[in-house]
Protein backbone atom coordinates (compact mmCIF):
# COMPACT_ATOMS: atom_id res chain seq x y z
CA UNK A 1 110.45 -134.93 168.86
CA UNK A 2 107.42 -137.05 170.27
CA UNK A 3 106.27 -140.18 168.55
CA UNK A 4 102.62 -141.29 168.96
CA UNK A 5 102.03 -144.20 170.48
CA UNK A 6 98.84 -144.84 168.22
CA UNK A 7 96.27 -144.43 170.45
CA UNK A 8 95.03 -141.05 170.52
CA UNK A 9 93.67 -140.78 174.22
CA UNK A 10 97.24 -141.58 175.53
CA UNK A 11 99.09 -139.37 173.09
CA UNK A 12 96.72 -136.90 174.71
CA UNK A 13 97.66 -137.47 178.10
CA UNK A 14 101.57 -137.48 177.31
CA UNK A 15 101.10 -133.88 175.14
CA UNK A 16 101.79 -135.74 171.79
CA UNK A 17 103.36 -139.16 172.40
CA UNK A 18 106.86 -140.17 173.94
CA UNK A 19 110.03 -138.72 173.69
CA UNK A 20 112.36 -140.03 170.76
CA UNK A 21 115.39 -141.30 171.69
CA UNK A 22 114.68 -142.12 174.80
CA UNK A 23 113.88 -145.62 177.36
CA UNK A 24 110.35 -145.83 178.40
CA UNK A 25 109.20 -148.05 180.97
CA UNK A 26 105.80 -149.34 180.87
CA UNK A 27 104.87 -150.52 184.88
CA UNK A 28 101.43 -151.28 185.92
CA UNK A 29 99.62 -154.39 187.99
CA UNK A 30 98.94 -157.32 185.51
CA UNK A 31 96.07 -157.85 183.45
CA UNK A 32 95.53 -153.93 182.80
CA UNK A 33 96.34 -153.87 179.31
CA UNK A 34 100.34 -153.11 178.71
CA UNK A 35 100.62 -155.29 176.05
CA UNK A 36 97.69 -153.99 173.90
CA UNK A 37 99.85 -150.74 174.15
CA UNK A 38 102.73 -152.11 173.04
CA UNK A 39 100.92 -153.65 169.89
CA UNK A 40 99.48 -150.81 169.15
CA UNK A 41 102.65 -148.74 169.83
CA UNK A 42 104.29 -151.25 167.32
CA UNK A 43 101.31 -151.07 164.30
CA UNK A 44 101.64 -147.30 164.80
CA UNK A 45 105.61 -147.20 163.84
CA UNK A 46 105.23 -149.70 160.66
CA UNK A 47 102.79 -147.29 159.51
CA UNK A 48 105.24 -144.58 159.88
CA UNK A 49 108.07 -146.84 157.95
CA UNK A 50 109.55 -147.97 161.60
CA UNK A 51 110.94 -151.82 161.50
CA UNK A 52 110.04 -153.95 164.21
CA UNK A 53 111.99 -156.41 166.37
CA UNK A 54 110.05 -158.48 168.71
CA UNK A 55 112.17 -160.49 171.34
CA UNK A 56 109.53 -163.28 172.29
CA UNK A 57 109.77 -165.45 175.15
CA UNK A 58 106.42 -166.14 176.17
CA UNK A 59 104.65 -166.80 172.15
CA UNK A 60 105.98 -168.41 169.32
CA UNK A 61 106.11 -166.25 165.98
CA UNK A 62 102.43 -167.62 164.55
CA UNK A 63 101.42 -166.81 168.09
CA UNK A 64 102.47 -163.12 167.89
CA UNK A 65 101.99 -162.78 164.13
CA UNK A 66 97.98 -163.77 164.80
CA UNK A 67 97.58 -161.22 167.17
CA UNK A 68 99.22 -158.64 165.44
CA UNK A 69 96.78 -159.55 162.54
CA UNK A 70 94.03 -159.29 163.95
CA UNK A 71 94.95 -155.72 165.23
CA UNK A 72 95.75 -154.79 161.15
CA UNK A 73 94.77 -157.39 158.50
CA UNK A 74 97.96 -155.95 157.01
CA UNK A 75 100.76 -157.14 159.14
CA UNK A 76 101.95 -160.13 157.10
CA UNK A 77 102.65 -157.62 154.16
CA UNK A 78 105.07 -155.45 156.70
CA UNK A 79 106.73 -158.97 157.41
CA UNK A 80 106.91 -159.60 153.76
CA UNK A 81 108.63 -156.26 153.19
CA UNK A 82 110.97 -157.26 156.29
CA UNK A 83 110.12 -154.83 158.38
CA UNK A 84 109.13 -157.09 161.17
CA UNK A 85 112.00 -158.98 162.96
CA UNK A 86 111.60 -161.83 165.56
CA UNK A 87 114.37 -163.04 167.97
CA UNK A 88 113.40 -166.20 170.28
């Protein structure tokens, strides 16, 4: 089973998105963009019915919670359903 990271380019170039049930390590120099694939990783698994835990240790929760709404205006509501998590 693959699950799509939620951006269709990569999902491409991985034939369908990464294996379930498995650890996936995400390496490249800084600045490229990892995060922005992790966010996106993350909307596209609430949409699905995934929950979320972030473990923050660089943001604060309004920090995270503003950029993951301004990726989907509807992020609060998956909070509000408590499928979003945060450990600090």
């Amino acid at each position: 089973m693959l699950i799509k990271t939620g951006i269709e380019r990569l999902d491409e170039l991985m034939k369908g998105g990464i294996p379930a049930v498995t650890n996936t390590l995400l390496y490249s120099p800084p600045f490229i963009g990892k995060e922005n694939i992790l966010n996106k990783f993350v909307l596209s698994g609430l949409e699905e019915g995934e929950p979320v835990i972030f473990v923050l240790t660089d943001k604060s929760f309004s920090e995270m919670r503003k950029e993951m709404e301004r990726l989907d205006k509807n992020f609060s509501g998956y909070e509000s359903e408590g499928k979003v998590k945060y450990i600090d």
